[in-house]
Protein backbone atom coordinates (compact mmCIF):
# COMPACT_ATOMS: atom_id res chain seq x y z
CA UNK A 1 226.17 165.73 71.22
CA UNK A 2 228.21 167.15 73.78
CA UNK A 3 232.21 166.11 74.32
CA UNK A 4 232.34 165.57 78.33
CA UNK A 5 236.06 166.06 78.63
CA UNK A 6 236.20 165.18 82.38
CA UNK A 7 234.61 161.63 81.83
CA UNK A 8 236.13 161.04 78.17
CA UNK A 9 239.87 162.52 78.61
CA UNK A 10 241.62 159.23 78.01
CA UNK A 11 240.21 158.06 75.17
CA UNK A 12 240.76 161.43 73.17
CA UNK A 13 244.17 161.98 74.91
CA UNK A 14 245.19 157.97 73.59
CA UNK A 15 243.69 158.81 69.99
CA UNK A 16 245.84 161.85 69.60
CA UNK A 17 249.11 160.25 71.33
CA UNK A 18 248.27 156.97 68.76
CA UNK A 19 247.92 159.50 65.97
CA UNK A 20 251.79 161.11 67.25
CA UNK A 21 253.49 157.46 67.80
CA UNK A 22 252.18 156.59 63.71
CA UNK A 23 253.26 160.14 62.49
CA UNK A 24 257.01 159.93 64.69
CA UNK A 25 257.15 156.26 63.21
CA UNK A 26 256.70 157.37 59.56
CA UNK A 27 258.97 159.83 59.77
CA UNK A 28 261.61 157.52 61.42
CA UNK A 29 262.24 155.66 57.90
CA UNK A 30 265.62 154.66 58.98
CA UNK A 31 265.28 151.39 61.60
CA UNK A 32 267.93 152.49 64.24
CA UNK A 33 266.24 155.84 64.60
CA UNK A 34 262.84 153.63 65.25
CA UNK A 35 264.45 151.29 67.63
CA UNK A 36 265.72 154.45 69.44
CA UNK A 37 262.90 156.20 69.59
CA UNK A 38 260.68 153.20 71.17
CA UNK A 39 263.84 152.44 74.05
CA UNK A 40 263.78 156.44 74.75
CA UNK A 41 259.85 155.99 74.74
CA UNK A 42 259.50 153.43 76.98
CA UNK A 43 262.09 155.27 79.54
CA UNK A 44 259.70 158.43 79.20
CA UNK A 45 256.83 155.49 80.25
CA UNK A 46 258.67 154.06 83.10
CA UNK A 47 259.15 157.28 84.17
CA UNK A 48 255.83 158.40 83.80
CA UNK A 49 254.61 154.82 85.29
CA UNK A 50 256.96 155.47 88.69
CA UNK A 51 255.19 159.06 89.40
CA UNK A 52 252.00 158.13 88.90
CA UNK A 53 251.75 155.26 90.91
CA UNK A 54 250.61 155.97 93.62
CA UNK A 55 249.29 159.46 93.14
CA UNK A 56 246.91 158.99 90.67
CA UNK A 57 244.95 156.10 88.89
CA UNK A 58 247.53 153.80 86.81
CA UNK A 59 245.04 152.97 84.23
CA UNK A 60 244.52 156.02 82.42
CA UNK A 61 248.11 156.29 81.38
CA UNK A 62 248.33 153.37 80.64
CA UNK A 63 246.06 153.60 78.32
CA UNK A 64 247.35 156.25 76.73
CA UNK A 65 250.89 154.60 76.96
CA UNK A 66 249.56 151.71 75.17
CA UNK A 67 247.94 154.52 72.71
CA UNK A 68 251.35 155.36 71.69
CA UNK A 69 252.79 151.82 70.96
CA UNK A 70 249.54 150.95 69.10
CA UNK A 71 250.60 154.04 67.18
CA UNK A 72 254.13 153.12 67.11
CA UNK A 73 254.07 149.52 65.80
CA UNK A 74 251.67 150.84 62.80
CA UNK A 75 254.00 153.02 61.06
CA UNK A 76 257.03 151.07 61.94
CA UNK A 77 257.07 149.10 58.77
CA UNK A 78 260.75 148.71 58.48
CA UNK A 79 261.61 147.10 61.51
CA UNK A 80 260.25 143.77 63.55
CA UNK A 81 257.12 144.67 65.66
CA UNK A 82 257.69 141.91 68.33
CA UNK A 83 261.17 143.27 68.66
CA UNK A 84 260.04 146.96 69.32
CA UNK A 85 257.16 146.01 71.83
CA UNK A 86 260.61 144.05 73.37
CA UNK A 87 262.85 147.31 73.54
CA UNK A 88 259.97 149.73 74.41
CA UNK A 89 259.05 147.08 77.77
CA UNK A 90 262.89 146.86 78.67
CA UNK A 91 263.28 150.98 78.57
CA UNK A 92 259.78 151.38 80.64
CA UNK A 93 261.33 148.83 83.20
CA UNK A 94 264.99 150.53 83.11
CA UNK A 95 263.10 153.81 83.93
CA UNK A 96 261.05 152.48 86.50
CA UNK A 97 264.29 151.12 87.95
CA UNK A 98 266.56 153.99 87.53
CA UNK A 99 263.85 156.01 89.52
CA UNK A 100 263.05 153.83 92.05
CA UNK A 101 266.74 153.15 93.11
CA UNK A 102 267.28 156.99 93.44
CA UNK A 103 270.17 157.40 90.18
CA UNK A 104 267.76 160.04 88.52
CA UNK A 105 266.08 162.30 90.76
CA UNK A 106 264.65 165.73 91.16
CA UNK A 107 266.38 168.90 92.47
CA UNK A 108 263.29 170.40 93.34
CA UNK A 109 260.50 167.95 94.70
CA UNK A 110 257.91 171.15 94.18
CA UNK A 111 258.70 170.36 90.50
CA UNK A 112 256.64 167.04 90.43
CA UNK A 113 253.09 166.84 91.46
């Protein structure tokens, strides 16, 4: 059985970003480093959600977004689950924001394609 990479990337690219978010939320043992970890996340998926847009298919990356915070909320045993899905959605729409309102921008536009 063959692996067709160009019709099964998301699913493989979610199972290894779950498998990251579980192994960076294991290691985070101490809550505050969780909690920051998840805000910084979810300003790395706002960004990520802002250049995409309207470039590319939204789904896919959110898929593997959600990938991540499936990954996340499974090793973060220390800390409140509903609380962490709450801080990762408030730093996904801060970075959405942030880039939409011009404050963080790119020097070089050839930079982002």
């Amino acid at each position: 059985m063959a692996v067709e990479w160009e019709k099964q990337w998301v699913q493989y690219g979610a199972t290894f970003i779950l498998l990251i978010g579980l192994f960076i939320a294991l290691l985070s043992k101490n809550i505050l480093v969780g909690v920051f970890v998840m805000f910084l996340s979810g300003l790395v998926a706002g960004r990520v959600w802002f250049l995409k847009r309207y470039k590319e298919q939204i789904f896919p990356f959110t898929m593997i977004i959600a990938g991540f915070i499936v990954g996340m909320l499974l090793g973060s045993m220390w800390s409140s689950r509903i609380f962490n899905v709450l801080l990762f959605s408030l730093g996904c729409y801060i970075g959405y924001i942030l880039h939409k309102k011009g404050y963080i921008t790119f020097k070089n536009q050839l930079f982002v394609k």
